[in-house]
C-alpha atoms as a PDB file:
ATOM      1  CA  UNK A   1       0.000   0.000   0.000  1.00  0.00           C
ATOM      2  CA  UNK A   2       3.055   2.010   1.176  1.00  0.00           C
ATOM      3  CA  UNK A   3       4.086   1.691  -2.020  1.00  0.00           C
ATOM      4  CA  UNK A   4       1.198   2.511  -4.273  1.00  0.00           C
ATOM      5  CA  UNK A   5       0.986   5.832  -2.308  1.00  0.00           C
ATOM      6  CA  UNK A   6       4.531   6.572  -3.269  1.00  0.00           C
ATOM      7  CA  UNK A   7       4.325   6.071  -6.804  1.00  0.00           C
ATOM      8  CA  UNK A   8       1.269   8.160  -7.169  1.00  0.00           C
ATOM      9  CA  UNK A   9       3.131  10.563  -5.285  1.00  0.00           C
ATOM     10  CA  UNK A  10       5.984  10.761  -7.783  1.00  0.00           C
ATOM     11  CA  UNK A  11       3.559  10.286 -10.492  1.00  0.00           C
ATOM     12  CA  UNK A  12       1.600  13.084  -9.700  1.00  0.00           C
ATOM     13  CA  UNK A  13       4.705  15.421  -8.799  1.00  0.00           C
ATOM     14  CA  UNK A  14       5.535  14.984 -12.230  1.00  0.00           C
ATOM     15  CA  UNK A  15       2.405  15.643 -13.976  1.00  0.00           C
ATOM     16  CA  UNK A  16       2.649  19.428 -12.164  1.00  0.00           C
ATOM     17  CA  UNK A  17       6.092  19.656 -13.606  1.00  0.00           C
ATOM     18  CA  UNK A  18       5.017  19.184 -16.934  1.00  0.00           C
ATOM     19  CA  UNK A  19       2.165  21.341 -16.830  1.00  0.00           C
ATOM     20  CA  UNK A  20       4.490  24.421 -15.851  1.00  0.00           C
ATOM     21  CA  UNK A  21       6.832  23.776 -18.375  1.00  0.00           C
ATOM     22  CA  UNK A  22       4.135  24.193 -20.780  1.00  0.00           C
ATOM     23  CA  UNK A  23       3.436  27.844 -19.461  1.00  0.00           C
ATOM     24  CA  UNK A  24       5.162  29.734 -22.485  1.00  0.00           C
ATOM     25  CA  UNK A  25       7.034  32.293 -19.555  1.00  0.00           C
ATOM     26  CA  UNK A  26       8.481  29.433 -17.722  1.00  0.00           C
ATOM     27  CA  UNK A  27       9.545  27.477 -21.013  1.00  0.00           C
ATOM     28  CA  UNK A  28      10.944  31.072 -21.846  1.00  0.00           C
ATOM     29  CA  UNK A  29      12.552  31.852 -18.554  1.00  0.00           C
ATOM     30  CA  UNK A  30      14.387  27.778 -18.695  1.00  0.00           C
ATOM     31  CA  UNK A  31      15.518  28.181 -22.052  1.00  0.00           C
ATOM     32  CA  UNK A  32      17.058  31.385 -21.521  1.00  0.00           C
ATOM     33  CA  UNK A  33      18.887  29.866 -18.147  1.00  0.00           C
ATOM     34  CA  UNK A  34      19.796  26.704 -19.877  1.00  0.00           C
ATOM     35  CA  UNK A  35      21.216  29.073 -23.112  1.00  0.00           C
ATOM     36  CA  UNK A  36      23.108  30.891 -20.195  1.00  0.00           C
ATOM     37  CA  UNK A  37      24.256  27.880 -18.736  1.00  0.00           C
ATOM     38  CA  UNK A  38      25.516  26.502 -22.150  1.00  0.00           C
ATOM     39  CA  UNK A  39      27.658  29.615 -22.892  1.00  0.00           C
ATOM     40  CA  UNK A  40      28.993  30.171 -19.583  1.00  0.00           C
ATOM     41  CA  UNK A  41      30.180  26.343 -19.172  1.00  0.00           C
ATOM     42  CA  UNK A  42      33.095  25.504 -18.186  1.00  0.00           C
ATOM     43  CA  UNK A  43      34.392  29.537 -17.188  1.00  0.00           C
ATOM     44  CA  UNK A  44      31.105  29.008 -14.561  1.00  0.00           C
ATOM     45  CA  UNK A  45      31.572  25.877 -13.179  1.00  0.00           C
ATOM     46  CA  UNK A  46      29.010  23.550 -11.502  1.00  0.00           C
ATOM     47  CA  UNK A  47      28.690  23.495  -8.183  1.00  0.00           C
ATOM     48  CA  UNK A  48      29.879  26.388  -7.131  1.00  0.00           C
ATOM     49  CA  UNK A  49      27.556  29.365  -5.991  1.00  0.00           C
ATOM     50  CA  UNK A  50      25.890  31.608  -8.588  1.00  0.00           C
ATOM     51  CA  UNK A  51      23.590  34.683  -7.720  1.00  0.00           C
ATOM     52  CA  UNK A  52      20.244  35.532  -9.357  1.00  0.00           C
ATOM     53  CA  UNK A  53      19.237  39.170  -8.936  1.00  0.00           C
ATOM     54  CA  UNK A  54      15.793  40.680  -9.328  1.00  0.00           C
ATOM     55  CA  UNK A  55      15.294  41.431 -12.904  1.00  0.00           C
ATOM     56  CA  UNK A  56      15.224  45.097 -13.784  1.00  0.00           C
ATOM     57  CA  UNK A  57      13.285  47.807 -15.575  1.00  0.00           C
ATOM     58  CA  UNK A  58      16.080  48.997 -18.413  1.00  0.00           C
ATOM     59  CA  UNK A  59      14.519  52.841 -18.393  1.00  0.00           C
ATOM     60  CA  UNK A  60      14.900  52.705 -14.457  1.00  0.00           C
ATOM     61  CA  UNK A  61      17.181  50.550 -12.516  1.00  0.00           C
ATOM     62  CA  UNK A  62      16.189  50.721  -9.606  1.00  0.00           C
ATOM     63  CA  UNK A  63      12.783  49.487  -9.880  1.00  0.00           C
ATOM     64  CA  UNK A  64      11.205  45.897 -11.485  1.00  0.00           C
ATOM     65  CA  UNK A  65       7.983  44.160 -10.731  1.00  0.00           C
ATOM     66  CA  UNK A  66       6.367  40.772 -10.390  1.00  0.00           C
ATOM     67  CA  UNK A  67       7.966  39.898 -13.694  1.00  0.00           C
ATOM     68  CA  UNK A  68      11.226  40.645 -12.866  1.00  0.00           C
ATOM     69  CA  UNK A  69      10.886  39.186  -9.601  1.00  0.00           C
ATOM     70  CA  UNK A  70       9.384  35.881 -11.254  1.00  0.00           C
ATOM     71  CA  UNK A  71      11.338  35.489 -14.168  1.00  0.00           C
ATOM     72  CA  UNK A  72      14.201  35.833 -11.801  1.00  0.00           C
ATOM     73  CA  UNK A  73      13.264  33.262  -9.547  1.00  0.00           C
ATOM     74  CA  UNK A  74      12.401  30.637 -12.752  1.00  0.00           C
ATOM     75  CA  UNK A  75      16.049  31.621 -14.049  1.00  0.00           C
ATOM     76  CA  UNK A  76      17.474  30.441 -10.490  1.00  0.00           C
ATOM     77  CA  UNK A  77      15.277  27.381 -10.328  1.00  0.00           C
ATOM     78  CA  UNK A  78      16.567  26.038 -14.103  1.00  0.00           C
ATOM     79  CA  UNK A  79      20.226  26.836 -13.186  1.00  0.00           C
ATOM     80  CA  UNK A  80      19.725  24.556  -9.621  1.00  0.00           C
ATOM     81  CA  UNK A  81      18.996  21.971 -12.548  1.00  0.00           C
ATOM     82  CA  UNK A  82      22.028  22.730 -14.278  1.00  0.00           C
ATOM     83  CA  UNK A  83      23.468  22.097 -10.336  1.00  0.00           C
ATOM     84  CA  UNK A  84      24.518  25.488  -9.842  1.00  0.00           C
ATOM     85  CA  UNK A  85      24.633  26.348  -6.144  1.00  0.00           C
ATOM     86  CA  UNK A  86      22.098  29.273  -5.938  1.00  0.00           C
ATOM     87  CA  UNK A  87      22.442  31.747  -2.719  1.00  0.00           C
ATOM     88  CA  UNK A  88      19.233  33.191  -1.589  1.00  0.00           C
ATOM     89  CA  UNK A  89      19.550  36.771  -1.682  1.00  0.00           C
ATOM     90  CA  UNK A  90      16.232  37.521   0.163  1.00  0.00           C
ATOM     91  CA  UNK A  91      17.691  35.878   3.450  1.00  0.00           C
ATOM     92  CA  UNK A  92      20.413  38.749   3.729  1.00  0.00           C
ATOM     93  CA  UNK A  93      20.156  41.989   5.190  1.00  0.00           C
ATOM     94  CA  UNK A  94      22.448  43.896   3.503  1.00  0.00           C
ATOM     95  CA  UNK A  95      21.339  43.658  -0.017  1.00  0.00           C
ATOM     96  CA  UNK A  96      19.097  47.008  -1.177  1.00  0.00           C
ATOM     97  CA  UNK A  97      15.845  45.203  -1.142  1.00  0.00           C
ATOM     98  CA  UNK A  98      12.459  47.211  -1.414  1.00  0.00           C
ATOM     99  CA  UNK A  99       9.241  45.937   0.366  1.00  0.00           C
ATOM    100  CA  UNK A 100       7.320  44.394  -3.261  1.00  0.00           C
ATOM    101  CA  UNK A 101      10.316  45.516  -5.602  1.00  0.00           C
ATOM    102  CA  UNK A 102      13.034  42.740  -5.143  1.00  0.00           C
ATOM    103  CA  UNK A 103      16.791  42.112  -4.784  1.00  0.00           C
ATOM    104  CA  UNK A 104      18.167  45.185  -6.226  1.00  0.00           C
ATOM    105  CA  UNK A 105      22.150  44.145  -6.069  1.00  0.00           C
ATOM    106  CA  UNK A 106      24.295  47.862  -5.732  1.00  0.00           C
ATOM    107  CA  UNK A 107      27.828  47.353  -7.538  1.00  0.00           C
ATOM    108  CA  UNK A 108      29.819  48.388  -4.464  1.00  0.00           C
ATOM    109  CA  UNK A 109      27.785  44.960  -2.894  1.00  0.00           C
ATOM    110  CA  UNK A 110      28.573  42.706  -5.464  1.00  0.00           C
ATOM    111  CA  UNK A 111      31.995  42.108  -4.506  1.00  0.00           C
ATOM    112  CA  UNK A 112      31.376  42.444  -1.159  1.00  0.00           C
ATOM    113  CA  UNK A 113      28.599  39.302  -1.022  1.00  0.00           C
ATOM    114  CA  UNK A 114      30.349  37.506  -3.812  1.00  0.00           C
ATOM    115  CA  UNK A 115      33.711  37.380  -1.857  1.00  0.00           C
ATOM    116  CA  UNK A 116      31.706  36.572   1.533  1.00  0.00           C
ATOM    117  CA  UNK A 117      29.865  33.754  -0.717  1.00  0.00           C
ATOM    118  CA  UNK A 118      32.702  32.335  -2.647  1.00  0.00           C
ATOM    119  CA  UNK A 119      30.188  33.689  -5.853  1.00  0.00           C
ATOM    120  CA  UNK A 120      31.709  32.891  -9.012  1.00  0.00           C
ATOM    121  CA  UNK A 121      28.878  34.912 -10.798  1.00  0.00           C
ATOM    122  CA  UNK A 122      25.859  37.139 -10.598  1.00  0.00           C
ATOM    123  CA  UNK A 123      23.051  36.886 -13.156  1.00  0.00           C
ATOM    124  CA  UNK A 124      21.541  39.855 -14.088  1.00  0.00           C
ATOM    125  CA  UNK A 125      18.760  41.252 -16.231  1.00  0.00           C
ATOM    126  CA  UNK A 126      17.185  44.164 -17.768  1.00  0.00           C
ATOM    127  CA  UNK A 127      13.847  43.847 -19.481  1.00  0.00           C
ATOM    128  CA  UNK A 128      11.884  46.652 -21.613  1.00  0.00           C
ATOM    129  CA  UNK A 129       8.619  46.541 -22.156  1.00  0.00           C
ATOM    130  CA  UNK A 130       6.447  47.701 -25.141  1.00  0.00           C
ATOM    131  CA  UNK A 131       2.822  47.354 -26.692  1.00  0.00           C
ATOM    132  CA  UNK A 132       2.677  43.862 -27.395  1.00  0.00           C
ATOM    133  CA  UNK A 133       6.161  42.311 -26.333  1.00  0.00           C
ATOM    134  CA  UNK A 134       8.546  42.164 -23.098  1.00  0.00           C
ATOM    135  CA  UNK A 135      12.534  42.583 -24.663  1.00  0.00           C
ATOM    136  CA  UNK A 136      14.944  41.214 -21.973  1.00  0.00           C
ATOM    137  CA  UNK A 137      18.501  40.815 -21.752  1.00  0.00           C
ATOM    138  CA  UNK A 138      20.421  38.629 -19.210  1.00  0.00           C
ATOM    139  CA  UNK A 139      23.502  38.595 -18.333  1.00  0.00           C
ATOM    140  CA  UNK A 140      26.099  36.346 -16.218  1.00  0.00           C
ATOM    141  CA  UNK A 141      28.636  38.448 -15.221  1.00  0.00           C
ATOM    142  CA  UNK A 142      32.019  37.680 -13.208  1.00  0.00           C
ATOM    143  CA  UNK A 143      32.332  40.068 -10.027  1.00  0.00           C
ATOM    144  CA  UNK A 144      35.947  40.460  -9.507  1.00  0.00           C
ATOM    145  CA  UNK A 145      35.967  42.256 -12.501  1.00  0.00           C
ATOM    146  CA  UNK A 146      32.364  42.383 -14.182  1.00  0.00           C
ATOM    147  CA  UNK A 147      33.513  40.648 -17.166  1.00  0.00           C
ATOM    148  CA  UNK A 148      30.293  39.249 -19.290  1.00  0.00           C
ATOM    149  CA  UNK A 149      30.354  35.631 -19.372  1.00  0.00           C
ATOM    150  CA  UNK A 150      27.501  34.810 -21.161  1.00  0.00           C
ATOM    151  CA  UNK A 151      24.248  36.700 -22.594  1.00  0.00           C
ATOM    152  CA  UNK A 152      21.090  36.179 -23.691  1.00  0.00           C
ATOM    153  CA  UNK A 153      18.007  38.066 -25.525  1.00  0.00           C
ATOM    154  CA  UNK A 154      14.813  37.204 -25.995  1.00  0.00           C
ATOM    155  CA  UNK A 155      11.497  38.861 -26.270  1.00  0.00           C
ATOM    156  CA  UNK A 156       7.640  37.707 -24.555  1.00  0.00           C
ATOM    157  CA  UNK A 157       4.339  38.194 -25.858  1.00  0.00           C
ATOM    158  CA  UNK A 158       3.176  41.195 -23.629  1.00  0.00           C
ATOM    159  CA  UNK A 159      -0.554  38.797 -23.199  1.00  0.00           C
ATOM    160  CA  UNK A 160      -3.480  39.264 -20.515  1.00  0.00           C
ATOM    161  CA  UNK A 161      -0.932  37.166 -18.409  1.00  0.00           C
ATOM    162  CA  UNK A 162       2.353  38.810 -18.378  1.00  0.00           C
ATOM    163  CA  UNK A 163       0.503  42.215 -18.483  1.00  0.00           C
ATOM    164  CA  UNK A 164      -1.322  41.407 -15.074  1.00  0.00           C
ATOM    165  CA  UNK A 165       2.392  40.945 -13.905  1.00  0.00           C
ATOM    166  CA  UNK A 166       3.008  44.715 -14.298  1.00  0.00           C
ATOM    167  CA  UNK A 167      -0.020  46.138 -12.527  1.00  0.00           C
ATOM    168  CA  UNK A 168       1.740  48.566 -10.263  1.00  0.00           C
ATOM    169  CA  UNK A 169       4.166  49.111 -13.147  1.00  0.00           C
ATOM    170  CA  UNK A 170       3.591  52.192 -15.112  1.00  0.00           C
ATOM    171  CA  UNK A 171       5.339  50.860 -17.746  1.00  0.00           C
ATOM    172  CA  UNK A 172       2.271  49.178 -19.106  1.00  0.00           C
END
C-alpha cells in the first residue's frame, strides 16, 4: 500500500512539472537559463555558488515588478537543474531590497557578497517593455571584474498574463 501511495506521489509530482513547463514564460525563462548555462560552461563551473538578482526595468534601474521578480526566480530554479549552487539573496540583510520591488544588487555589494559567498557569478537582467512584447537581456557576469560571461536576448508576448504581472508598473 506504502508503495502505491509513493508512486502516485511521484507520479503526480511529475504531472505538475510538466504542466508548468508548458506555461510559455516558464519554457521562456528555462531556455534562456539553460542558453546561459551553455555559454557560460566551463568559465562558470558547476557546483559552485551563482547569484540571481531581481530582474530590472532597463529605463529605471532601480525598480522591477512581479515579472522581474518571477522570471528571476524561474532563471534560479533552471540553473539549480544545471546544479549550480544558488544563494538566496532575500535571506540577507544587507542587499538594497524594497518591500514588493526585489533584490536590487548595488555594484559596491557585489563584490562584497560575492567574496563573503565564494560567488563565481551574478546573473543579471534588464527587461523593456512595449505594446505587445517584453525585450529582456540577461547577463552572467564575473564580479571580480564584471567581465560578461555569457548573454542572452529574448522577447515575450506582452498577453493578458504577463501584463497582469506589471499592474503597479507604469510601464504598461
Amino acid at each position: 500500500m506504502r508503495a502505491l501511495l509513493l508512486c502516485c506521489l511521484l507520479l503526480s509530482a511529475c504531472a505538475s512539472y510538466q504542466a508548468g513547463a508548458k506555461n510559455p514564460l516558464i519554457r521562456a525563462s528555462y531556455d534562456a537559463a539553460d542558453r546561459l548555462a551553455a555559454m557560460a560552461y566551463p568559465i562558470v563551473k558547476v557546483d559552485q555558488p551563482v547569484i540571481v538578482a531581481t530582474f530590472v526595468n532597463i529605463d529605471q534601474l532601480t525598480t522591477t515588478s512581479t515579472f522581474g521578480r518571477m522570471l528571476a526566480e524561474q532563471v534560479a530554479s533552471r540553473l539549480l537543474y544545471h546544479r549550480y549552487p544558488i544563494i538566496e539573496l532575500k535571506l540577507r540583510g544587507s542587499v538594497f531590497v524594497r518591500e514588493g520591488r526585489g533584490e536590487l544588487l548595488l555594484s559596491r555589494e557585489v563584490k562584497d557578497i560575492s567574496q563573503a559567498h565564494n560567488v563565481q557569478a551574478v546573473v543579471v537582467g534588464t527587461y523593456a517593455v512595449t505594446q505587445d512584447k517584453i525585450f529582456l537581456n540577461l547577463k552572467v557576469v564575473r564580479p571580480l571584474d564584471n567581465r560578461v560571461l555569457a548573454a542572452h536576448d529574448l522577447a515575450i508576448d506582452l498577453d493578458d498574463t504577463t501584463r497582469a504581472m506589471f499592474v503597479s508598473d507604469d510601464a504598461v
